[in-house]
Protein backbone atom coordinates (compact mmCIF):
# COMPACT_ATOMS: atom_id res chain seq x y z
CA UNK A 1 -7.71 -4.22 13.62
CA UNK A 2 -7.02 -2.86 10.33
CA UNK A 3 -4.56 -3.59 7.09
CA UNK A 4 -1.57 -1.82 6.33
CA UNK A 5 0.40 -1.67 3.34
CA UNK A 6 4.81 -1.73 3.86
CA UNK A 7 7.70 -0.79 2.43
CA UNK A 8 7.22 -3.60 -0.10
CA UNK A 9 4.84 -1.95 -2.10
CA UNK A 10 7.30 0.62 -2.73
CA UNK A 11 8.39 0.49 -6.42
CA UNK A 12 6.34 -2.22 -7.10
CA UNK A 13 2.67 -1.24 -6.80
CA UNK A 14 1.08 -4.00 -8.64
CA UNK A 15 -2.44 -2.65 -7.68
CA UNK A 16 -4.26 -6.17 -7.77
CA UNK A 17 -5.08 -4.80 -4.15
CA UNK A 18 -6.93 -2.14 -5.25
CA UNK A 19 -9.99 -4.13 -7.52
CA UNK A 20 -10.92 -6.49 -4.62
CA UNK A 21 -11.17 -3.65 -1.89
CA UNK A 22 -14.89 -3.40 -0.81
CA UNK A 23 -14.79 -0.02 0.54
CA UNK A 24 -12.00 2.04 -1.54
CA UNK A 25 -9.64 2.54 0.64
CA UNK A 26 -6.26 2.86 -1.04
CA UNK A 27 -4.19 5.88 -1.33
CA UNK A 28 -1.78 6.59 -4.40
CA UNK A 29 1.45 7.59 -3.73
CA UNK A 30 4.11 8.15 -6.81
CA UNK A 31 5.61 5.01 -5.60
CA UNK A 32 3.65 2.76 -3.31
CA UNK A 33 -0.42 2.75 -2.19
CA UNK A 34 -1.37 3.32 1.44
CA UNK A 35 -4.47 1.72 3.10
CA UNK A 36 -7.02 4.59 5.50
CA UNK A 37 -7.21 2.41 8.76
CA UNK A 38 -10.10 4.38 9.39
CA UNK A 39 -11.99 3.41 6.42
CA UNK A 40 -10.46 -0.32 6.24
CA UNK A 41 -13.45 -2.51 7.72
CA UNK A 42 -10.35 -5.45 8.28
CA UNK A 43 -12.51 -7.89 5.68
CA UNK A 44 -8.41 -9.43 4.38
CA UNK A 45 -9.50 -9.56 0.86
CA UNK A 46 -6.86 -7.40 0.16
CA UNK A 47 -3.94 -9.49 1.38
CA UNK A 48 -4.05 -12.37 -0.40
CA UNK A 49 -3.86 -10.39 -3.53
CA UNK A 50 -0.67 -8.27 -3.10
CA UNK A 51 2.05 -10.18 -5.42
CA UNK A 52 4.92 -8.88 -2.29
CA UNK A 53 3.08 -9.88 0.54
CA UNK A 54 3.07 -6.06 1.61
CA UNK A 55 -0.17 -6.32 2.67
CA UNK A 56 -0.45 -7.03 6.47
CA UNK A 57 -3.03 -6.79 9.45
CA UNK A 58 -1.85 -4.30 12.05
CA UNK A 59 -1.40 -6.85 14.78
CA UNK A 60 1.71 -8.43 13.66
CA UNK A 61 4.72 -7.34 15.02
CA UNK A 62 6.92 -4.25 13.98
CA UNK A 63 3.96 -2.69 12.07
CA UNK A 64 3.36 0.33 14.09
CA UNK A 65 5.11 2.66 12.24
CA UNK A 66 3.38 1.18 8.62
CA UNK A 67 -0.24 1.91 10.78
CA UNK A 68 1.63 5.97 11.03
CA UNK A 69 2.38 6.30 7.76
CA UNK A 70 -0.64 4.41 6.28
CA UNK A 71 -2.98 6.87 8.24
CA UNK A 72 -0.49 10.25 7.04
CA UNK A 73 -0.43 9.08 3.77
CA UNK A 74 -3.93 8.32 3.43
CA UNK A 75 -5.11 11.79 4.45
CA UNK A 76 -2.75 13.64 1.88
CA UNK A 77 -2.99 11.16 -1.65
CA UNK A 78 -5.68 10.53 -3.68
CA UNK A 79 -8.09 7.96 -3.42
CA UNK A 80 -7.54 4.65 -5.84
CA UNK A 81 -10.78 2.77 -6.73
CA UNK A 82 -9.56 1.08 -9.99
CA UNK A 83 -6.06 -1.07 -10.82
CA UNK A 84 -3.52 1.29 -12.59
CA UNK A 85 -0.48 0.77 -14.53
CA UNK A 86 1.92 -0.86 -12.06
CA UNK A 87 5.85 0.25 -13.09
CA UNK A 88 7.61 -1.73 -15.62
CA UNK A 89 10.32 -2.17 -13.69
CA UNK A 90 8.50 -3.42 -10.48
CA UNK A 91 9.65 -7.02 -10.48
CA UNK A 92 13.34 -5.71 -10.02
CA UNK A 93 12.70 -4.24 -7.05
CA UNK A 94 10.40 -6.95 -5.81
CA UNK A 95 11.50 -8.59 -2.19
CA UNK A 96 14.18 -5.86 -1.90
CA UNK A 97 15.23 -4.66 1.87
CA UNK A 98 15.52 -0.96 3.15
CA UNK A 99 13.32 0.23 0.44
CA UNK A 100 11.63 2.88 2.27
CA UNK A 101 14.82 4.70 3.04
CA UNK A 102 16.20 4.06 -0.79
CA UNK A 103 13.00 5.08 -2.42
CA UNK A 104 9.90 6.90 -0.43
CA UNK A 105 8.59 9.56 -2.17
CA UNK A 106 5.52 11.84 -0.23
CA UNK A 107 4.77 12.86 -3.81
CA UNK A 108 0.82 12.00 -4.53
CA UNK A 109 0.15 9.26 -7.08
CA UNK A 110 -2.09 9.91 -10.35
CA UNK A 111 -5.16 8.93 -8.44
């Protein structure tokens, strides 16, 4: 098992994720973080933490293509190890639907 991150995170990237993580191993996109399911070690610390439950282990259902794009992602952004900025406007797109096709960007993050 490992954690993914969803389409919630997009726009919102609150970060709180990123301080807890044992092992470093979030991704910065412009818009949203990505989790390495190679170098998750599946402790949940992370979960709890994300502010739009976009946090999720792998097992529950309809996350397959999240584990895709998580392990893409992850191989082509930067590596997070401390909480950034999150966007000033992230609460207005909090709990919004169909984000991923509205906003994605592949762009890397700041790192």
């Amino acid at each position: 098992m490992t954690y993914i991150v969803n389409d919630q995170c997009i726009k919102c990237k609150y970060m709180d994720c990123v301080e807890v993580c044992p092992v470093d191993c979030f991704y910065e996109g412009a818009n949203m973080l990505v989790i390495n399911p190679d170098e998750c070690i599946d402790c949940g610390v992370c979960e709890p933490e994300c502010p739009v439950e976009a946090i999720l282990p792998d097992t529950e259902d309809n996350t397959e293509k999240w584990v895709e794009q998580n392990a893409k992602y992850s191989e082509i952004w930067p590596n997070i190890t401390l909480k950034g900025e999150s966007p000033k406007d992230a609460d207005d797109f909090k709990g919004q639907d169909g984000k991923f096709e509205k906003y994605f960007s592949e762009a890397p993050g700041e790192g």
